[in-house]
N, C-alpha and C. Protein backbone atom coordinates (compact mmCIF):
# COMPACT_ATOMS: atom_id res chain seq x y z
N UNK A 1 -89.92 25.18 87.29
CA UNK A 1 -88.79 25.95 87.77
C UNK A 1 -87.65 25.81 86.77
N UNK A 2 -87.17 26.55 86.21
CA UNK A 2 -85.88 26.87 85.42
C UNK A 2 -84.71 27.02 86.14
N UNK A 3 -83.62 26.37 85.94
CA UNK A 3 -82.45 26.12 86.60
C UNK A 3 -81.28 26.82 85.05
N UNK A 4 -80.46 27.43 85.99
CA UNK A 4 -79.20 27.82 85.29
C UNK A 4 -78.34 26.60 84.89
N UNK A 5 -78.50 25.43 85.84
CA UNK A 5 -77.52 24.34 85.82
C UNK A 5 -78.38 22.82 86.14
N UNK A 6 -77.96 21.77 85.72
CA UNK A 6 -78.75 20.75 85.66
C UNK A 6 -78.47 20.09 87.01
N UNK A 7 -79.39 19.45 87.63
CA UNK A 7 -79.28 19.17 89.05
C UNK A 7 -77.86 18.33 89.47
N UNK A 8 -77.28 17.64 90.07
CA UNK A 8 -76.29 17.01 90.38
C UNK A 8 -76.44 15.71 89.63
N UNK A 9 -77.87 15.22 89.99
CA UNK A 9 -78.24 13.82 89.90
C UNK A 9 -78.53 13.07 88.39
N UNK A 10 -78.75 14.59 87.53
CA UNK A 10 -78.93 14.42 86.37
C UNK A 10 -78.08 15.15 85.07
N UNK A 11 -76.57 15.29 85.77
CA UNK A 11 -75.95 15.98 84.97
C UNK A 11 -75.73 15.49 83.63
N UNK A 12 -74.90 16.76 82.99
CA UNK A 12 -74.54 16.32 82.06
C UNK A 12 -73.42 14.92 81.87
N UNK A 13 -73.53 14.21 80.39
CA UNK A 13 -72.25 13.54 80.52
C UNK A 13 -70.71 14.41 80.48
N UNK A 14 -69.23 13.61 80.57
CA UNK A 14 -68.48 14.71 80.36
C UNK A 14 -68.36 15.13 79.12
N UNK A 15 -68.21 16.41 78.83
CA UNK A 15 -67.81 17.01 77.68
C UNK A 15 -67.25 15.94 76.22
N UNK A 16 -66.40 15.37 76.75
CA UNK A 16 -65.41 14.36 75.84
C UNK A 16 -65.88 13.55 75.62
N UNK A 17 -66.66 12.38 76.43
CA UNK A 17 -66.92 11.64 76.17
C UNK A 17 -68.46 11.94 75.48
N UNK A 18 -69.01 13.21 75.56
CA UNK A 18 -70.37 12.96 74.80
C UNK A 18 -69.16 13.40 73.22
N UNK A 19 -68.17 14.12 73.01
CA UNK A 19 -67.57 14.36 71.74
C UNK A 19 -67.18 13.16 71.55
N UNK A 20 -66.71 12.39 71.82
CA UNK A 20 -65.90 10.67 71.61
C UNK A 20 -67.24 9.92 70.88
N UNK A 21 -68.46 10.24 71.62
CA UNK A 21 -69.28 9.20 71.35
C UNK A 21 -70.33 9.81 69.95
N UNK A 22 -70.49 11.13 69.71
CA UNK A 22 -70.25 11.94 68.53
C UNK A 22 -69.52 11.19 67.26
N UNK A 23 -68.01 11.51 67.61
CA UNK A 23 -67.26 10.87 66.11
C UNK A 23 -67.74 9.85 66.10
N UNK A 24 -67.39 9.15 66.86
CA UNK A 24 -67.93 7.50 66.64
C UNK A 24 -68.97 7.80 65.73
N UNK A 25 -69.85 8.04 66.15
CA UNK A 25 -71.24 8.12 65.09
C UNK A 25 -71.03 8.25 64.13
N UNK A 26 -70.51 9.32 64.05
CA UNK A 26 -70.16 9.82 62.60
C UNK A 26 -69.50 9.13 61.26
N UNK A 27 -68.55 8.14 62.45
CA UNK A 27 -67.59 7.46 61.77
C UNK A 27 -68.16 6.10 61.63
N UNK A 28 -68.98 5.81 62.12
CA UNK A 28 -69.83 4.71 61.63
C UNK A 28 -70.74 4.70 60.85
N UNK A 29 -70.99 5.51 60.40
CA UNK A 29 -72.28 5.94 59.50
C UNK A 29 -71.58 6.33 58.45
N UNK A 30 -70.36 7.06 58.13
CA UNK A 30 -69.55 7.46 57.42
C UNK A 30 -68.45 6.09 56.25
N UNK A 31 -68.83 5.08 57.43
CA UNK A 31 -67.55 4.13 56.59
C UNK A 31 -68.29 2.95 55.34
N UNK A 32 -70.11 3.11 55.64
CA UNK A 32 -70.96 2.77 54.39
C UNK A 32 -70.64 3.53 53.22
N UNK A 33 -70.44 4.81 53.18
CA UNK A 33 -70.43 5.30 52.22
C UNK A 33 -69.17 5.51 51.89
N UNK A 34 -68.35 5.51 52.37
CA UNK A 34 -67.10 5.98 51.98
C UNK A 34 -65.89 4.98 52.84
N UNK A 35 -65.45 4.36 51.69
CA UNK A 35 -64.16 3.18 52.40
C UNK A 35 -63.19 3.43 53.51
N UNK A 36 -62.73 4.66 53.13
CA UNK A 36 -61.27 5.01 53.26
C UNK A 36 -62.03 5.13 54.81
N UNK A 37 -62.76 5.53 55.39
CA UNK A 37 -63.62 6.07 56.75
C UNK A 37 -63.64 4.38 57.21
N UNK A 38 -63.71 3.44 56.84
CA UNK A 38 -63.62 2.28 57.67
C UNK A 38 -62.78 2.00 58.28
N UNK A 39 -62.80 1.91 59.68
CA UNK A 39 -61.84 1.32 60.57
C UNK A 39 -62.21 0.15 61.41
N UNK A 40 -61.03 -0.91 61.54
CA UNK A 40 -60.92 -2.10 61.64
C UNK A 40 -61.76 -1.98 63.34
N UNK A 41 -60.82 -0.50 64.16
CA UNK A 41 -60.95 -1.23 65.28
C UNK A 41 -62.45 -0.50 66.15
N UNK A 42 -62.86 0.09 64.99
CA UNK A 42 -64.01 1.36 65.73
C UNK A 42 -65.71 0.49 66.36
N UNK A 43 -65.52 -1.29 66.05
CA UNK A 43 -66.44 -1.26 66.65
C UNK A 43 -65.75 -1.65 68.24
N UNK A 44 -64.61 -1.89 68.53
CA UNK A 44 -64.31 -2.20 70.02
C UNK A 44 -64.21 -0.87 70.78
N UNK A 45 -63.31 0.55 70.01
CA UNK A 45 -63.56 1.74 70.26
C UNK A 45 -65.29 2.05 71.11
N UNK A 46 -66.59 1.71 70.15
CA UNK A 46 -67.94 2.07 70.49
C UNK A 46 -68.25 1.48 71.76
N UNK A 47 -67.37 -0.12 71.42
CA UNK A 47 -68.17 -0.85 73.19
C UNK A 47 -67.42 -0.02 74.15
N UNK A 48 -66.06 0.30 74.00
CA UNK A 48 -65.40 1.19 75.12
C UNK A 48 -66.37 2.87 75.77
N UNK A 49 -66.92 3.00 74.54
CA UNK A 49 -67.43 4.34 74.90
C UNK A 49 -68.50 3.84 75.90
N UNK A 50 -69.34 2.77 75.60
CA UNK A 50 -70.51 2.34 75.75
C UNK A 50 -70.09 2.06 77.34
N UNK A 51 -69.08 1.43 77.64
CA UNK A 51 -69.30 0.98 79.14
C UNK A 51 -68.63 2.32 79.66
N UNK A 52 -67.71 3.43 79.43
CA UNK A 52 -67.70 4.50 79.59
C UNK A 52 -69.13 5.38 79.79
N UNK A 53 -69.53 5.56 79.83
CA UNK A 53 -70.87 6.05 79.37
C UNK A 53 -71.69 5.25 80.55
N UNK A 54 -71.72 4.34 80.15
CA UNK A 54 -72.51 3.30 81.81
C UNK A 54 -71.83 3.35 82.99
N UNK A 55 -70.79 3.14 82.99
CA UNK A 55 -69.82 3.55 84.48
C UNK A 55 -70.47 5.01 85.07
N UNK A 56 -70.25 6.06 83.99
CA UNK A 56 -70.72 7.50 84.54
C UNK A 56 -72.30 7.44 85.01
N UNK A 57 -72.83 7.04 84.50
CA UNK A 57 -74.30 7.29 84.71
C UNK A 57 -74.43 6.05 85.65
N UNK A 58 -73.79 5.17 85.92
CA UNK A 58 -74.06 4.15 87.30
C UNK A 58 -73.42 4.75 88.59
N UNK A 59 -72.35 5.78 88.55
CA UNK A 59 -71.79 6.64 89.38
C UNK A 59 -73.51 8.12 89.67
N UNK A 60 -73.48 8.45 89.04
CA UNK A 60 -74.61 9.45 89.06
C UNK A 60 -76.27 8.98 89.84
N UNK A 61 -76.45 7.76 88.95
CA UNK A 61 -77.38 7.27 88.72
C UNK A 61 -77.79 5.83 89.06
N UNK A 62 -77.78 5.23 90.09
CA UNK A 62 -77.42 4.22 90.30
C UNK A 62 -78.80 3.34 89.45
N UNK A 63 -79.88 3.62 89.52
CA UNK A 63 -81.20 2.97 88.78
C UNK A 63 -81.42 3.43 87.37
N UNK A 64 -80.75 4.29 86.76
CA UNK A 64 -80.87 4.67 85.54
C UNK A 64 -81.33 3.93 84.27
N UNK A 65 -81.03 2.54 84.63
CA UNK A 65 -81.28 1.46 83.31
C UNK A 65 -83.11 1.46 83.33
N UNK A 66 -83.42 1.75 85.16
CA UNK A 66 -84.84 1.27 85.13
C UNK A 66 -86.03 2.52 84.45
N UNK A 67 -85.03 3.51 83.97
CA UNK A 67 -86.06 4.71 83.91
C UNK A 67 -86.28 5.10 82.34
N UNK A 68 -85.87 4.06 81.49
CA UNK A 68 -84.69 3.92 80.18
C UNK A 68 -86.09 2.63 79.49
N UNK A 69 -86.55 2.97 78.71
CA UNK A 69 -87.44 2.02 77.86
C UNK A 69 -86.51 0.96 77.37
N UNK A 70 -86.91 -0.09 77.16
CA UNK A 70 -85.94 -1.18 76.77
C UNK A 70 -85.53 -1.06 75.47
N UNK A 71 -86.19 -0.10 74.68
CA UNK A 71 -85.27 -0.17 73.12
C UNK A 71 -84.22 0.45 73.22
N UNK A 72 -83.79 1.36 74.51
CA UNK A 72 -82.37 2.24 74.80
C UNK A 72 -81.49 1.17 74.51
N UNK A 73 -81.99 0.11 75.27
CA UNK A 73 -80.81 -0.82 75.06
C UNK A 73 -80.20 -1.68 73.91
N UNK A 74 -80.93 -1.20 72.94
CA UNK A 74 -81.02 -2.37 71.86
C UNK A 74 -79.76 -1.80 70.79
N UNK A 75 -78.63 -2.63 70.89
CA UNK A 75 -77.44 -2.60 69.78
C UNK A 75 -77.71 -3.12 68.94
N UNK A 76 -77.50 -1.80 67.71
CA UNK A 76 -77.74 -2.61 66.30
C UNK A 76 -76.61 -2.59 65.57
């Protein structure tokens, strides 16, 4: 069955925070190659996104970690 919209239970994240968690990327991957792109405070920025990001999907999703292979979890 094809849906116009993703169920309640499995929505999307919000808009911003999937863009927040975007730059980040970008900007972490970006500050190997290029100095001036390093910032002091962008790895406490990532954990912020990170429990951002878990709050929403523990609101949505209350078992979500269990449906999630254990390398999801793995910070490198």
């Amino acid at each position: 069955m094809l849906r116009g919209e993703p169920t309640a239970q499995f929505a999307a994240p919000p808009v911003y925070l999937h863009g927040a968690h975007l730059l980040y990327e970008a900007l972490n991957e970006s500050g190997d190659r290029t100095p001036a792109l390093r910032l002091p405070e962008l790895p406490l920025l990532g954990r912020d996104l990170h429990v951002l990001a878990e709050q929403h999907a523990n609101a949505r999703l209350p078992n979500w970690q269990e449906l999630l292979p254990s390398e999801a979890f793995d910070q490198a």
